[in-house]
Protein backbone atom coordinates (compact mmCIF):
# COMPACT_ATOMS: atom_id res chain seq x y z
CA UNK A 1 -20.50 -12.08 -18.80
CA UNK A 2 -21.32 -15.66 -20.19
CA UNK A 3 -17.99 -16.40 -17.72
CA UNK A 4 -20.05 -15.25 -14.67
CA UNK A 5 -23.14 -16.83 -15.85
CA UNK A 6 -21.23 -20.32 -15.82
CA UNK A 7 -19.77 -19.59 -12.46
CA UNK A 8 -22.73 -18.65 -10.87
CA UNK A 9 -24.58 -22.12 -12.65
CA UNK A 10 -21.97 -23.81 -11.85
CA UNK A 11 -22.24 -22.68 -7.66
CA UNK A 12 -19.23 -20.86 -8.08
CA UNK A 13 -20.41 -17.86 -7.00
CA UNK A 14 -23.97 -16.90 -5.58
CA UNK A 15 -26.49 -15.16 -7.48
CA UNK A 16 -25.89 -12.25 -4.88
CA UNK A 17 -21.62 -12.29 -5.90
CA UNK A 18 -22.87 -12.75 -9.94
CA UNK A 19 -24.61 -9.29 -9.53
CA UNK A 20 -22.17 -7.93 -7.77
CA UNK A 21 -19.15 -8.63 -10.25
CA UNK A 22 -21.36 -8.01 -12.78
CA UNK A 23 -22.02 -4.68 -11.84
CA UNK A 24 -18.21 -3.71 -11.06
CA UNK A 25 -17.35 -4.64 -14.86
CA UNK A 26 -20.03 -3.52 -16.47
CA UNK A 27 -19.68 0.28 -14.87
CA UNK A 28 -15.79 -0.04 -14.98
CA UNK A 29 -14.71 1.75 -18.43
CA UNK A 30 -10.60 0.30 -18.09
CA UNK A 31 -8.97 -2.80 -17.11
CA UNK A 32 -7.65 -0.90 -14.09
CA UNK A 33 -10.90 -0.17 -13.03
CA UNK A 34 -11.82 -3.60 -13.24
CA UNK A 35 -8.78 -4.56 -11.31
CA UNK A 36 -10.08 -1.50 -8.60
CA UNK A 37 -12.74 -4.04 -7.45
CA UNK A 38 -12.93 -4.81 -3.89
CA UNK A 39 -10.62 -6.89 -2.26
CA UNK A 40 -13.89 -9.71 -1.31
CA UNK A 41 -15.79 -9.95 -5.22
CA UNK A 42 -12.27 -10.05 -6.31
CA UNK A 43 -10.93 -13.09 -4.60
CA UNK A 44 -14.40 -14.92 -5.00
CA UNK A 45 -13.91 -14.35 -8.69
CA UNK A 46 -10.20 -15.16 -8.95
CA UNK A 47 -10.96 -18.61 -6.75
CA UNK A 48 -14.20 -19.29 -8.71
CA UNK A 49 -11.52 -19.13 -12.05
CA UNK A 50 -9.11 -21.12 -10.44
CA UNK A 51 -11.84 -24.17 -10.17
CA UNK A 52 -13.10 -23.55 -13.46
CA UNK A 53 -9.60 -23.87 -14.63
CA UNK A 54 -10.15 -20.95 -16.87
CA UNK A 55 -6.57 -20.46 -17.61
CA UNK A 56 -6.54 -23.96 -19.09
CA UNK A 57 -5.84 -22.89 -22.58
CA UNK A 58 -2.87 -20.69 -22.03
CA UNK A 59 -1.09 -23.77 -20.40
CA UNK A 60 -1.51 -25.96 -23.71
CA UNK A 61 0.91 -25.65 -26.64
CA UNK A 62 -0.51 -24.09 -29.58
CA UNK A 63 -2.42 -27.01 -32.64
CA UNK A 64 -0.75 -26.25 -35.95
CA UNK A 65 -2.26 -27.56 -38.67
CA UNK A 66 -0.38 -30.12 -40.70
């Protein structure tokens, strides 16, 4: 949820779309159910992600410790 609360401060998504989402995951009890969510909230959140570049950390190699 703190992900959809930085969205939605961010103007990401509208406080109407925050609710929304937030209500599909919080009732959905799988990741498939999650995934269920309609087609609209879906590609609001998946664009909101892209500009927040959440994915940024699985594109950087790993930090080992010397």
């Amino acid at each position: 949820m703190q992900t959809l609360d930085e969205m939605r401060d961010r103007c990401l998504l509208t406080a109407e779309q925050h609710a929304e989402i937030g209500a599909w995951v919080s009732q959905a009890r799988t990741p498939d159910a999650i995934l269920a969510m309609p087609e609209a909230l879906w590609r609001t959140l998946e664009l909101a992600s892209v500009l927040m570049d959440v994915d940024a950390d699985l594109r950087r190699p790993p930090l080992f410790a010397a």
